[in-house]
C-alpha atoms as a PDB file:
ATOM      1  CA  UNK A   1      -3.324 -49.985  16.651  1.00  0.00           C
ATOM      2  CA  UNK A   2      -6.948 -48.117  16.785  1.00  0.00           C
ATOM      3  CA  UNK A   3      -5.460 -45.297  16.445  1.00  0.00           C
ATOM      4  CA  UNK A   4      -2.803 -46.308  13.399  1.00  0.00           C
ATOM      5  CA  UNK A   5      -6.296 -47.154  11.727  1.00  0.00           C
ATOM      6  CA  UNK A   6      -7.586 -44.225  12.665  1.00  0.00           C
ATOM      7  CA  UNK A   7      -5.062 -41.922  11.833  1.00  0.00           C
ATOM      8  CA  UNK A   8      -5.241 -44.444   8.255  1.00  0.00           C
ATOM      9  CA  UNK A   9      -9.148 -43.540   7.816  1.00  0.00           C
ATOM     10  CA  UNK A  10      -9.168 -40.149   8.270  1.00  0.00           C
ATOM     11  CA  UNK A  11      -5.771 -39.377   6.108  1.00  0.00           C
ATOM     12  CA  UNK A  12      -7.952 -41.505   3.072  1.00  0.00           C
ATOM     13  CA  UNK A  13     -11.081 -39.265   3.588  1.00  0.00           C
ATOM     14  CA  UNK A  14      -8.630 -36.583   3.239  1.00  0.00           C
ATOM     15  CA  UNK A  15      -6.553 -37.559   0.534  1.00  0.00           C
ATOM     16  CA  UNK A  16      -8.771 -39.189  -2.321  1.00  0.00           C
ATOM     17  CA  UNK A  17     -11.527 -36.331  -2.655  1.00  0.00           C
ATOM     18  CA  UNK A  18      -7.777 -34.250  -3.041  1.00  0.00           C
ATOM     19  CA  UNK A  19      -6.935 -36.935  -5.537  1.00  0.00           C
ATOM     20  CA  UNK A  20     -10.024 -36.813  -7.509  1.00  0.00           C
ATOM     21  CA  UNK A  21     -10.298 -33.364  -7.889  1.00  0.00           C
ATOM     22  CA  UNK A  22      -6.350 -33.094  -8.823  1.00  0.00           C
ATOM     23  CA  UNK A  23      -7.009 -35.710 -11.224  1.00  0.00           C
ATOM     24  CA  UNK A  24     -10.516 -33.985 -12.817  1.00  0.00           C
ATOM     25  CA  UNK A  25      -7.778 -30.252 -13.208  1.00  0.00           C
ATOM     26  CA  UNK A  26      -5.359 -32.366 -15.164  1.00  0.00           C
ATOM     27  CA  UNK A  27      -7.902 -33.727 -17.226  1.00  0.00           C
ATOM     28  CA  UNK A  28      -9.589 -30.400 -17.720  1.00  0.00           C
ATOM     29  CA  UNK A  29      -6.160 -28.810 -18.679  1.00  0.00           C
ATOM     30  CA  UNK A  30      -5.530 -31.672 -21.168  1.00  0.00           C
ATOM     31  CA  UNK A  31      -8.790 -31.199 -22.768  1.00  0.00           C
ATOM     32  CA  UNK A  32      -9.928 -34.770 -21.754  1.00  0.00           C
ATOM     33  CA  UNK A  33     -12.819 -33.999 -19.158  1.00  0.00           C
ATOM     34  CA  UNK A  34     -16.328 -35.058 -21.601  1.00  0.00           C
ATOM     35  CA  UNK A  35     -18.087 -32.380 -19.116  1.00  0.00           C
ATOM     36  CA  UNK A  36     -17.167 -29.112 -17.143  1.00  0.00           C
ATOM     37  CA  UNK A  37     -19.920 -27.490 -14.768  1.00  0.00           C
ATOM     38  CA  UNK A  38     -20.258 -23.732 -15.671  1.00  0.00           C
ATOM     39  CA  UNK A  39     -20.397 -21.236 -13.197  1.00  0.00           C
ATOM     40  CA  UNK A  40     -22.920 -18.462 -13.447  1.00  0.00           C
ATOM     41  CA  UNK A  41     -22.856 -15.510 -15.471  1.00  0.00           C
ATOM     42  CA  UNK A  42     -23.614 -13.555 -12.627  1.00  0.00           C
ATOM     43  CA  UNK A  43     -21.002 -15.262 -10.698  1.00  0.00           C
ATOM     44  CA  UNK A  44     -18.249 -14.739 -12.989  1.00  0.00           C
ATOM     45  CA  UNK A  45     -18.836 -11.491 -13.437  1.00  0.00           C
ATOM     46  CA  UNK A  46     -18.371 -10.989  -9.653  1.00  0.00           C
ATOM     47  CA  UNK A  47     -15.472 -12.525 -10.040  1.00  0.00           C
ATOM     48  CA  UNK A  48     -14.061  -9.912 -12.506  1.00  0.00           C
ATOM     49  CA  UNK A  49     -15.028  -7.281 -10.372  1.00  0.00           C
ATOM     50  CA  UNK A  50     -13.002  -8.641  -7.428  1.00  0.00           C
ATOM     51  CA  UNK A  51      -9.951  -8.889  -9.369  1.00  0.00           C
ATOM     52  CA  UNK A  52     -10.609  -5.555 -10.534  1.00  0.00           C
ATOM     53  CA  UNK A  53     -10.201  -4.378  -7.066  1.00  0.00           C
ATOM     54  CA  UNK A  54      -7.592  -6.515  -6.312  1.00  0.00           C
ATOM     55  CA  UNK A  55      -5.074  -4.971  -8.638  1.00  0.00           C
ATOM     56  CA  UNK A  56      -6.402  -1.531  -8.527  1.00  0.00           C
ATOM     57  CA  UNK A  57      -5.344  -1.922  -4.686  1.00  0.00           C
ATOM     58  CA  UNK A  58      -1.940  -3.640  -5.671  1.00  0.00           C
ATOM     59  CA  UNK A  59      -0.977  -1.200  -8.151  1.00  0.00           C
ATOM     60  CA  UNK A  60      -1.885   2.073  -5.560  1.00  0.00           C
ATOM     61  CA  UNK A  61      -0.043   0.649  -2.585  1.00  0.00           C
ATOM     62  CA  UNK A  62       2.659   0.199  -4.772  1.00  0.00           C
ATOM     63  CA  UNK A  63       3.046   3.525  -4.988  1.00  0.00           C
ATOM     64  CA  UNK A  64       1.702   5.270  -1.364  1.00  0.00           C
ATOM     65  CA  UNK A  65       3.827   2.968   0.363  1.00  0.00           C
ATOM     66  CA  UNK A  66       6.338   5.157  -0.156  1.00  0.00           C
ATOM     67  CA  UNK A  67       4.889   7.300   2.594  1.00  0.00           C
ATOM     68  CA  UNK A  68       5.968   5.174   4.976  1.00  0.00           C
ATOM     69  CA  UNK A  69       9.822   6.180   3.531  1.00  0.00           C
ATOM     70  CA  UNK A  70      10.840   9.263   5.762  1.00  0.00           C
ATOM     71  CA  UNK A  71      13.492  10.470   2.802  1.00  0.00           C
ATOM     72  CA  UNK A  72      11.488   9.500  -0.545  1.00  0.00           C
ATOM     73  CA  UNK A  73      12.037  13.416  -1.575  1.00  0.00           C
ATOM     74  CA  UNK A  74      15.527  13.623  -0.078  1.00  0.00           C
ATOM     75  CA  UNK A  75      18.176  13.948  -2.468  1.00  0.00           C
ATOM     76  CA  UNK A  76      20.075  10.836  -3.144  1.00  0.00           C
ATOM     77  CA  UNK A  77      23.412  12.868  -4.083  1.00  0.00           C
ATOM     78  CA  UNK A  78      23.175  15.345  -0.565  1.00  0.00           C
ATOM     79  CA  UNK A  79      25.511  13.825   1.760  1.00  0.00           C
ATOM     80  CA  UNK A  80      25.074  15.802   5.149  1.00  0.00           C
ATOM     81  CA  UNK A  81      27.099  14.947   8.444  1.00  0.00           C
ATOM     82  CA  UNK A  82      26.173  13.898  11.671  1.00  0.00           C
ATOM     83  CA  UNK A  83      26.522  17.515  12.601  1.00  0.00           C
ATOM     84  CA  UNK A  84      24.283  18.767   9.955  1.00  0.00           C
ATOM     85  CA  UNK A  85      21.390  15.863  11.088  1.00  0.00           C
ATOM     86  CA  UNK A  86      21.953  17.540  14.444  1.00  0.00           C
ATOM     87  CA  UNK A  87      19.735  20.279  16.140  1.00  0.00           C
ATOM     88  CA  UNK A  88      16.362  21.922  14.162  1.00  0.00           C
ATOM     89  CA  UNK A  89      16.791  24.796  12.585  1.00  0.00           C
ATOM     90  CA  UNK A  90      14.630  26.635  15.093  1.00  0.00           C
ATOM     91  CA  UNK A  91      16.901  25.800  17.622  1.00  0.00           C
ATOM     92  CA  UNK A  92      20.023  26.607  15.475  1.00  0.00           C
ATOM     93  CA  UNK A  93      18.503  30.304  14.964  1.00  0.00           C
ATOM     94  CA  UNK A  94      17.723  30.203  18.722  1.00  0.00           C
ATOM     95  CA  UNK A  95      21.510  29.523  19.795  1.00  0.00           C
ATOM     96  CA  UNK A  96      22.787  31.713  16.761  1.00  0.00           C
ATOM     97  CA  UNK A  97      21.205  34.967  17.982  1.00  0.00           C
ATOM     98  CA  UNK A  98      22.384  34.608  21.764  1.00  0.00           C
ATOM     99  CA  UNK A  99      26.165  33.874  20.269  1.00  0.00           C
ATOM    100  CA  UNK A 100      28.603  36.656  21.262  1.00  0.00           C
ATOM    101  CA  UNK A 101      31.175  35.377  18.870  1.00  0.00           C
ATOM    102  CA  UNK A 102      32.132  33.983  15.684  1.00  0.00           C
ATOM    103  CA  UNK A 103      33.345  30.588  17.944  1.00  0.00           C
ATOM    104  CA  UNK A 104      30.209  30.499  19.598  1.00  0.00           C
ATOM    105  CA  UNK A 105      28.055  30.968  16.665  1.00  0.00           C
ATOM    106  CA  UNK A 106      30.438  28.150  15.087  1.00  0.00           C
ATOM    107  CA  UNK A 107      29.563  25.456  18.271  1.00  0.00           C
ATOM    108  CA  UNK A 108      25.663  26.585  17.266  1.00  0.00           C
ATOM    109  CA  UNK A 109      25.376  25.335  13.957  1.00  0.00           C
ATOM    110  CA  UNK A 110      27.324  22.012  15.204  1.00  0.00           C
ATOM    111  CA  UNK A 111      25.932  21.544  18.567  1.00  0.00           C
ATOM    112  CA  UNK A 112      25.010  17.916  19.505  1.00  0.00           C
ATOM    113  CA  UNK A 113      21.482  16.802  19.035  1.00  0.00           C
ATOM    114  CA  UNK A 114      18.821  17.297  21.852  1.00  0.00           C
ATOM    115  CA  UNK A 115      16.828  13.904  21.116  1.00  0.00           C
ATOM    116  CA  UNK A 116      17.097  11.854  17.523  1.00  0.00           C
ATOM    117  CA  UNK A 117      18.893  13.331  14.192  1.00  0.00           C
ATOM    118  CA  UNK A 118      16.543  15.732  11.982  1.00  0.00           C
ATOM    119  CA  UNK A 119      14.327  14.102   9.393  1.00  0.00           C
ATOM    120  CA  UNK A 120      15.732  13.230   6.410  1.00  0.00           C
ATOM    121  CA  UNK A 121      13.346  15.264   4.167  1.00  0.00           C
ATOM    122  CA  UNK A 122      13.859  17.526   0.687  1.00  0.00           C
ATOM    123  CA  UNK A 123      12.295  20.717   3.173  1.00  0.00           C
ATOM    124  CA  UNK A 124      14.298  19.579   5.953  1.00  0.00           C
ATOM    125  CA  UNK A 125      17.715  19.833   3.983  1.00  0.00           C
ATOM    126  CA  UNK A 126      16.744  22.779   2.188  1.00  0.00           C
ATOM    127  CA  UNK A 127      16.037  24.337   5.991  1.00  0.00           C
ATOM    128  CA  UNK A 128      19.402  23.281   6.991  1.00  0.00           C
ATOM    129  CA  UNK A 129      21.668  24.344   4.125  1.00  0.00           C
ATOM    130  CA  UNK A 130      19.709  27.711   4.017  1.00  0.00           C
ATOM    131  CA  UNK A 131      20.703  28.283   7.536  1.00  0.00           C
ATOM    132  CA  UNK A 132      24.213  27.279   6.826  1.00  0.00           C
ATOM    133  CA  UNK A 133      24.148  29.246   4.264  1.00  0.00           C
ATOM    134  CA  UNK A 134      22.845  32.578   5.783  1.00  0.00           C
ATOM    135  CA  UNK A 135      25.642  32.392   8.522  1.00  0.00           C
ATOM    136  CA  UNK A 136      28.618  31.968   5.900  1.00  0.00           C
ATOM    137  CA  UNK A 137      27.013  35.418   5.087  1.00  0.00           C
ATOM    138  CA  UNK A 138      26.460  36.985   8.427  1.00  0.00           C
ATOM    139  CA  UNK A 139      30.044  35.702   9.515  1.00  0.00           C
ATOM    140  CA  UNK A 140      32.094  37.142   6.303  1.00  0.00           C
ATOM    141  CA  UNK A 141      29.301  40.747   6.378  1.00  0.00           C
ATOM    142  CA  UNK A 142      31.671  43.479   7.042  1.00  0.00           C
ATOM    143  CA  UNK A 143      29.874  46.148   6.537  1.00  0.00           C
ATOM    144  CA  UNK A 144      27.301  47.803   8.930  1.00  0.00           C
ATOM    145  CA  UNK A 145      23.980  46.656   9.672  1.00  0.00           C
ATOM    146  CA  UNK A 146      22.525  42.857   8.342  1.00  0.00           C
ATOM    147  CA  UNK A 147      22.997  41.239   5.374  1.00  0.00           C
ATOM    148  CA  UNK A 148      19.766  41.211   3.474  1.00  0.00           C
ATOM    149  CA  UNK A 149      19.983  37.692   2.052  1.00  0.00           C
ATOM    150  CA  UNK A 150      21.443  36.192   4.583  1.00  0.00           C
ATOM    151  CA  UNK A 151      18.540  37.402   7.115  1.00  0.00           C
ATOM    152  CA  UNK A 152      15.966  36.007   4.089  1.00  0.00           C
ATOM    153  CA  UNK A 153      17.889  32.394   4.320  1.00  0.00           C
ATOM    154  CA  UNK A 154      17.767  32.328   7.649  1.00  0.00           C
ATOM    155  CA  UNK A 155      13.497  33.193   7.612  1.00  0.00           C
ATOM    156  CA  UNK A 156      13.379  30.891   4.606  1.00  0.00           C
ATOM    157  CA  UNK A 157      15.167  28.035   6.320  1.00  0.00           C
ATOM    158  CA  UNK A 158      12.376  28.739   9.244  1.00  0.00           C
ATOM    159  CA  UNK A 159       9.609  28.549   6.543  1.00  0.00           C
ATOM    160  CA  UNK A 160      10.695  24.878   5.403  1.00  0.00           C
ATOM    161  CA  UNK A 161      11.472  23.239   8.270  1.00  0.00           C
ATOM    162  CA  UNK A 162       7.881  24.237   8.928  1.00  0.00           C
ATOM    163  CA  UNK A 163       7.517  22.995   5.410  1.00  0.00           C
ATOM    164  CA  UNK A 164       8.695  19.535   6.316  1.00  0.00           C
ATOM    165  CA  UNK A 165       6.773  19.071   9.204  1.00  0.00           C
ATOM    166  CA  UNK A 166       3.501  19.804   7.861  1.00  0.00           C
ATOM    167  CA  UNK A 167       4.793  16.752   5.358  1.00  0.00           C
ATOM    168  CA  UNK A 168       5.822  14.402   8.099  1.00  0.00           C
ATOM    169  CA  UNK A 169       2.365  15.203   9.835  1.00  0.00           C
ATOM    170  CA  UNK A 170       0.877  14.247   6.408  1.00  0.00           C
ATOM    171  CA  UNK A 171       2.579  11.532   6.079  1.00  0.00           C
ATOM    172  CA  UNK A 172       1.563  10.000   9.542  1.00  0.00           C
ATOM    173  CA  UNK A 173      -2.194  10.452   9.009  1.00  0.00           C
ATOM    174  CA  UNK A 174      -1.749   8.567   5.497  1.00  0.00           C
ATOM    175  CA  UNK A 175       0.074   5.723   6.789  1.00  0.00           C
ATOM    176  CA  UNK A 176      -2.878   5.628   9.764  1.00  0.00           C
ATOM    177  CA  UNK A 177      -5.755   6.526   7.403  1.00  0.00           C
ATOM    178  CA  UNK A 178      -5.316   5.277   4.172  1.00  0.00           C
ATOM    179  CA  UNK A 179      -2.615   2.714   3.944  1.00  0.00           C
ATOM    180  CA  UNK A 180      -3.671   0.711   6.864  1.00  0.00           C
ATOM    181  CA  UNK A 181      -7.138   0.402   5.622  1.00  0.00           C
ATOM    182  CA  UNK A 182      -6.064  -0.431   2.328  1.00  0.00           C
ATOM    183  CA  UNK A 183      -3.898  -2.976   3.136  1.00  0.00           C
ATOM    184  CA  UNK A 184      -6.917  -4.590   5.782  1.00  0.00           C
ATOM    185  CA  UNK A 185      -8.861  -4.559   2.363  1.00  0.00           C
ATOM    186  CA  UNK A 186      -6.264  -6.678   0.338  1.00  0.00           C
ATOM    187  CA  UNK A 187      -4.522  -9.221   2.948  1.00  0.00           C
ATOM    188  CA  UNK A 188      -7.984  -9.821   4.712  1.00  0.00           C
ATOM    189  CA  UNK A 189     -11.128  -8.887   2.863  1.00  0.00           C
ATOM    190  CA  UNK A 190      -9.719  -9.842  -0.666  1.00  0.00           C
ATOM    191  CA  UNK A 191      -8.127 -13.075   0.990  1.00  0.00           C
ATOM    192  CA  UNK A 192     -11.404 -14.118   2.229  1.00  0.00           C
ATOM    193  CA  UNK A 193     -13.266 -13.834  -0.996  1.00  0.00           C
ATOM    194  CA  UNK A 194      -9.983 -15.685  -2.597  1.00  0.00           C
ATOM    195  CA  UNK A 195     -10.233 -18.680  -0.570  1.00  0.00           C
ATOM    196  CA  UNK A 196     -14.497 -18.391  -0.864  1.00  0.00           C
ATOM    197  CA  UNK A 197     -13.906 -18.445  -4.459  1.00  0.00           C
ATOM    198  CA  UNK A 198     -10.466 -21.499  -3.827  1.00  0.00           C
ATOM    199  CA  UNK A 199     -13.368 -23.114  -2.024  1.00  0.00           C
ATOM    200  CA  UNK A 200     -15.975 -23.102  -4.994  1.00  0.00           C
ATOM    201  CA  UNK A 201     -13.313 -24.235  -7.847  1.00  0.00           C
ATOM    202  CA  UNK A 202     -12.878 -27.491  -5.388  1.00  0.00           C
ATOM    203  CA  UNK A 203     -16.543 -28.561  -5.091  1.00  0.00           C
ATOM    204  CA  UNK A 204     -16.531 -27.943  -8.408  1.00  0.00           C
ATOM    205  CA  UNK A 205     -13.638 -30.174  -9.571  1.00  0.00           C
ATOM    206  CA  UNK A 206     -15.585 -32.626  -7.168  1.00  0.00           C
ATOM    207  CA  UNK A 207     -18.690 -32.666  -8.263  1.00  0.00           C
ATOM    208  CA  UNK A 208     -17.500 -33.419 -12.001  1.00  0.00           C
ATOM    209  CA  UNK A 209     -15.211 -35.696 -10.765  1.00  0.00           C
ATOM    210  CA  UNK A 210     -17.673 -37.621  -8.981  1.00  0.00           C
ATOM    211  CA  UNK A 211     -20.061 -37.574 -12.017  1.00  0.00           C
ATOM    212  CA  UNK A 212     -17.256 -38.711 -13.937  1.00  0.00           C
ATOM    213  CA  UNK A 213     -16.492 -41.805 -11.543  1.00  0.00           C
ATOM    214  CA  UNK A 214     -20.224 -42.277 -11.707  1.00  0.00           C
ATOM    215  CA  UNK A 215     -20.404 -42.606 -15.587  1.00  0.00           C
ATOM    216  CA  UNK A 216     -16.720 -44.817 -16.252  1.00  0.00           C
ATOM    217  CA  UNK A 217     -18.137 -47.944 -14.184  1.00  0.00           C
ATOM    218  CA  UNK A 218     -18.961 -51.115 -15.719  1.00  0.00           C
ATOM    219  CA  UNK A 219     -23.042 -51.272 -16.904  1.00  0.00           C
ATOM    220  CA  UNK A 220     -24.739 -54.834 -16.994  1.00  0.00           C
ATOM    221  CA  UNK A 221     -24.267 -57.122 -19.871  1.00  0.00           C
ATOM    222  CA  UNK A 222     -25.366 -60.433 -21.182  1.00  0.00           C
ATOM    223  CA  UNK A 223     -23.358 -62.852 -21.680  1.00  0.00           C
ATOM    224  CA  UNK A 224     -21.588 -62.971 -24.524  1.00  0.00           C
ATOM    225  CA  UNK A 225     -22.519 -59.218 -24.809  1.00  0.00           C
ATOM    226  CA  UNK A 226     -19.211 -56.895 -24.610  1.00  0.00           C
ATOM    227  CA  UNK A 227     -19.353 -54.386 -21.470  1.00  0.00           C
ATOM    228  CA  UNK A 228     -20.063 -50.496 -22.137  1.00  0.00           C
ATOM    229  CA  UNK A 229     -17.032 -48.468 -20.717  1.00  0.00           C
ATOM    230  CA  UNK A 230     -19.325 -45.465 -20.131  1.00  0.00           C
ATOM    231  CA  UNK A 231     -23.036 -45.228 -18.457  1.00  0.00           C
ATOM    232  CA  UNK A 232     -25.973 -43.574 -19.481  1.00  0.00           C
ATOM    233  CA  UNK A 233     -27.605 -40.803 -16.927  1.00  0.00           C
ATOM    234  CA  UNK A 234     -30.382 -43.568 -16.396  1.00  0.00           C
ATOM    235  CA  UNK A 235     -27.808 -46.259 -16.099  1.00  0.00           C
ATOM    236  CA  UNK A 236     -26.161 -44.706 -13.085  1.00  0.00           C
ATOM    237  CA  UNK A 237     -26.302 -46.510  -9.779  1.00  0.00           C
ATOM    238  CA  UNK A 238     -28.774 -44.984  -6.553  1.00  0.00           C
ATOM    239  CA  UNK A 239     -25.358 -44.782  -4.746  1.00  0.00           C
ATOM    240  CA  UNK A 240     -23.593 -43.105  -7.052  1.00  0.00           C
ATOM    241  CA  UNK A 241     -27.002 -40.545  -8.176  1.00  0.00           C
ATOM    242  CA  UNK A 242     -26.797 -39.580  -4.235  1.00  0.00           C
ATOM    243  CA  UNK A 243     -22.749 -38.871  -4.313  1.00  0.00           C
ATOM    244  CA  UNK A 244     -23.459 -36.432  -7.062  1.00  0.00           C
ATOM    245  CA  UNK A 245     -26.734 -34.893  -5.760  1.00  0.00           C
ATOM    246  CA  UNK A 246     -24.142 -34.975  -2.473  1.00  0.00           C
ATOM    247  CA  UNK A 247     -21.174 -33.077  -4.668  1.00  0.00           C
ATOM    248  CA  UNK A 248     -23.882 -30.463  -6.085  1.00  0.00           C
ATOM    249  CA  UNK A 249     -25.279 -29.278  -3.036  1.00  0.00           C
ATOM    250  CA  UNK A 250     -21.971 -28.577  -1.893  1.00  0.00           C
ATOM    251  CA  UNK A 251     -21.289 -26.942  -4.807  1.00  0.00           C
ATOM    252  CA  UNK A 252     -24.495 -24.811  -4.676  1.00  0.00           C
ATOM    253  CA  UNK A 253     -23.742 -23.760  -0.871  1.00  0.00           C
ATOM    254  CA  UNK A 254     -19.980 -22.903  -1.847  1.00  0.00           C
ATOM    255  CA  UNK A 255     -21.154 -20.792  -4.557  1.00  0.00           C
ATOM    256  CA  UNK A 256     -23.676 -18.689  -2.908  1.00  0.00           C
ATOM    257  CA  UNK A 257     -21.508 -17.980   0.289  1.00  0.00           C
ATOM    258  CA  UNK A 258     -18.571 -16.692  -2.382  1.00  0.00           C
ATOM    259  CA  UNK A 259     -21.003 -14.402  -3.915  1.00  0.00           C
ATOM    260  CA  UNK A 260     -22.286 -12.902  -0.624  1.00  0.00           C
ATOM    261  CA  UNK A 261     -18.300 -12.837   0.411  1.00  0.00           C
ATOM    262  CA  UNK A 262     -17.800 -10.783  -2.985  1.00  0.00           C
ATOM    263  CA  UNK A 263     -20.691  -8.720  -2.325  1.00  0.00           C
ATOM    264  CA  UNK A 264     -19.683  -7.823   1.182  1.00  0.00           C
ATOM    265  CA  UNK A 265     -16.133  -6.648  -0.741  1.00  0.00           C
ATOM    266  CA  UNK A 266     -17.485  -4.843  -3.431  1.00  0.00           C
ATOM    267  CA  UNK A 267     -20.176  -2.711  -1.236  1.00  0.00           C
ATOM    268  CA  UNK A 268     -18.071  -1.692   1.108  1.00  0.00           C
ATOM    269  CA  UNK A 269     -17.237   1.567   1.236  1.00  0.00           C
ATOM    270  CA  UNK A 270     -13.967   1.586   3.153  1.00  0.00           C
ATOM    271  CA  UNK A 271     -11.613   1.394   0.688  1.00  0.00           C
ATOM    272  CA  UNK A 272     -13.501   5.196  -0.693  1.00  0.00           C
ATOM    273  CA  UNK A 273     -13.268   6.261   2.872  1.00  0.00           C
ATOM    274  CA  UNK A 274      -9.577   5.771   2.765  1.00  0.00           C
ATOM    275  CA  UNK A 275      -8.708   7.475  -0.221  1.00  0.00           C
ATOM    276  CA  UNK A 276     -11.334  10.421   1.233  1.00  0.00           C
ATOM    277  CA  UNK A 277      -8.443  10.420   4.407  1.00  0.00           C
ATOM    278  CA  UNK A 278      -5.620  10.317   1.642  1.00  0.00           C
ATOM    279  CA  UNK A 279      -7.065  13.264  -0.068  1.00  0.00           C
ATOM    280  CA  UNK A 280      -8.013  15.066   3.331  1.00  0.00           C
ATOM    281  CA  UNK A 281      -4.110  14.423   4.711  1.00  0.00           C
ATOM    282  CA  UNK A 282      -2.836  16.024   1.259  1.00  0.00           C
ATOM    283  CA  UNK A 283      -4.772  18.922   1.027  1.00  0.00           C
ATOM    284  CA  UNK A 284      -4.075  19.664   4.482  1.00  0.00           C
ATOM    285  CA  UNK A 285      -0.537  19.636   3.966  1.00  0.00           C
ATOM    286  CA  UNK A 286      -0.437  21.804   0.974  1.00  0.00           C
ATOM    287  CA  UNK A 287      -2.369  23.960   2.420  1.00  0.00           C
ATOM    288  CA  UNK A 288       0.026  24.509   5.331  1.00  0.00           C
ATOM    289  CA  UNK A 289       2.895  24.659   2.787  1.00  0.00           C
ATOM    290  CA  UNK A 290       1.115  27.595   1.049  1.00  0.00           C
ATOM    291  CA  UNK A 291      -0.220  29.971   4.305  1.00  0.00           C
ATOM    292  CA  UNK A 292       4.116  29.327   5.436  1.00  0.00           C
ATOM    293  CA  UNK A 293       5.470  30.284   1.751  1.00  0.00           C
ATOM    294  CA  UNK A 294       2.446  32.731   1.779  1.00  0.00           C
ATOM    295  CA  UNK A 295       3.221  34.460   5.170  1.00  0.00           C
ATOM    296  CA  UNK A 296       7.235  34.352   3.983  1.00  0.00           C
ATOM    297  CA  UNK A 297       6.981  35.795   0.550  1.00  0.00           C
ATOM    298  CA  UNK A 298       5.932  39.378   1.671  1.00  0.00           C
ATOM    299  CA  UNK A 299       8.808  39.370   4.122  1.00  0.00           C
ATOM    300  CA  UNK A 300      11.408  38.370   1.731  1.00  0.00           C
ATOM    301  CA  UNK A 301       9.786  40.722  -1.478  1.00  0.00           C
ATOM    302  CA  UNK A 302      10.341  43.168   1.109  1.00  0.00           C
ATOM    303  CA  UNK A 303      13.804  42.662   1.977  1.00  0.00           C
ATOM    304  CA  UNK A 304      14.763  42.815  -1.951  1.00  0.00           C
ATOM    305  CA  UNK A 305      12.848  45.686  -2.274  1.00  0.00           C
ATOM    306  CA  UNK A 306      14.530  47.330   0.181  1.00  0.00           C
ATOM    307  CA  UNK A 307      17.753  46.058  -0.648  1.00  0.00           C
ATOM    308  CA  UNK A 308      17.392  47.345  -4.479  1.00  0.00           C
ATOM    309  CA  UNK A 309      16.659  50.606  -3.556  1.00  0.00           C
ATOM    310  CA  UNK A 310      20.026  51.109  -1.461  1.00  0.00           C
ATOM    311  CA  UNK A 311      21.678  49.728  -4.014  1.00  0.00           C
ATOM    312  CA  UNK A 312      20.426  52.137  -6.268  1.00  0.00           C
ATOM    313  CA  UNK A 313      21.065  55.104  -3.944  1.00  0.00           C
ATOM    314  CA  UNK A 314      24.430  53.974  -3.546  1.00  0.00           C
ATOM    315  CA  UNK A 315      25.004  53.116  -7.742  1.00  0.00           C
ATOM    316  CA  UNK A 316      23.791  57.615  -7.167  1.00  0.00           C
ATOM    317  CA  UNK A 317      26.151  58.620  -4.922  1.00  0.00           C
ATOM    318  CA  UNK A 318      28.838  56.987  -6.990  1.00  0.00           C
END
């Protein structure tokens, strides 16, 4: 039974301040409540500023969390078989040039996978339908000596698989660098100056609904005299002057431990650090993407050049 009662106790201490402040936000949002504490200026300001960073980290995770999407550049119309998905393109070229035959150069474009299927990446598929595409070439070239786009698909299907690599590597240090800070910042940092802030809005719906209680009781009357339905400040009973000085000093201490929360937020300068990484991780990449295409391009200008120039002789000879 002591501990029905006790259970009974602490379930009341819990549930009437909940009451009374639940009752003081309806009144508020029926216009009804005589008096509202402000906040300070200062203090709502910081509160602007936290909700400022808030969405600012919403709305840019909405977006970079598509790094963590292997295929977000791979085309949605390219339908490619298991075969295709199988070995990289390095080791496609490998087993092509030690082929003998057209059957063996055949079972080396559709050779099993050594470990998982190839990424699923816009470089990745342009590497493997370049390949395919240079030994279609090489397999129906009759005439003597290499066919001169077909050995440029082939290099160029080197040059982006290299190409999609350097992107998967970028993507990996972004999900490490930047999107796992970011999201620490808005499920834990933001949270806690959410629930600082949750925690200040309730000792402030108590402390005016404690005045409130404080100023509906009865005052004294004489008899005969009709009973005032509201107090005066200097009306108000000792007990009920020390609930409210009680109310505001929890108020006060909830207040200033949301604004250092905030501040600790605000000043930080992780969330700059992270897009510092996201920058770092893209510039990285394109500049991988550019000294491949740059090392390529010679190699392929050449090829045409050379290529243009027999045709030409031969257009002579004709």
């Amino acid at each position: 039974m002591d501990k029905v009662q006790a259970f009974g106790k602490n379930f009341s201490a819990t549930f009437t301040p909940f009451a009374a402040r639940t009752q003081q936000y309806v009144k508020e949002q029926l216009g009804q409540a005589e008096d509202k504490t402000q906040l300070p200026p200062d203090y709502i300001e910081l509160e602007k500023r936290v909700d400022a960073l808030k969405k600012v980290h919403t709305t840019l995770l909405q977006v970079t969390s598509q790094y963590t999407n292997e295929a977000y550049d791979y085309p949605n119309n390219l339908r490619e078989s298991f075969n295709d998905l199988g070995r990289t393109v390095s080791e496609k070229v490998s087993l092509l040039s030690a082929a003998t035959s057209p059957a063996e150069a055949q079972a080396a474009l559709t050779a099993p996978p050594a470990a998982k299927p190839q990424p699923k990446t816009f470089s990745h598929a342009l590497a493997r339908a370049s390949l395919n595409g240079s030994h279609i070439l090489s397999a129906d070239h009759s005439g003597a000596g290499e066919d001169p786009l077909s050995t440029a698909l082939e290099k160029f299907a080197i040059a982006s698989e290299k190409v999609g690599e350097a992107r998967l590597a970028q993507d990996a240090q972004i999900q490490s660098r930047f999107l796992a800070g970011w999201s620490t910042t808005l499920n834990t940092n933001l949270m806690f100056a959410q629930r600082a802030r949750k925690a200040v809005e309730n000792s402030r719906l108590s402390l005016d609904a404690t005045k409130a209680k404080a100023k509906s009781g009865p005052a004294f009357s004489l008899p005969g005299q009709q009973p005032k339905t509201g107090l005066e400040d200097h009306e108000i009973s000792e007990e009920a002057r020390a609930q409210i000085e009680q109310a505001e000093d929890e108020f006060v201490g909830q207040t200033e431990e949301a604004v250092g929360v905030m501040k600790n937020v605000l000043d930080t300068p992780e969330p700059l650090r992270n897009l510092a990484d996201l920058i770092a991780a893209q510039l990285e990449y394109h500049k991988k993407a550019y000294e491949i295409l740059s090392e390529l391009a010679p190699v392929v200008d050449q090829l045409q050049v050379e290529q243009e120039a027999s045709y030409r002789k031969s257009r002579e000879g004709a």
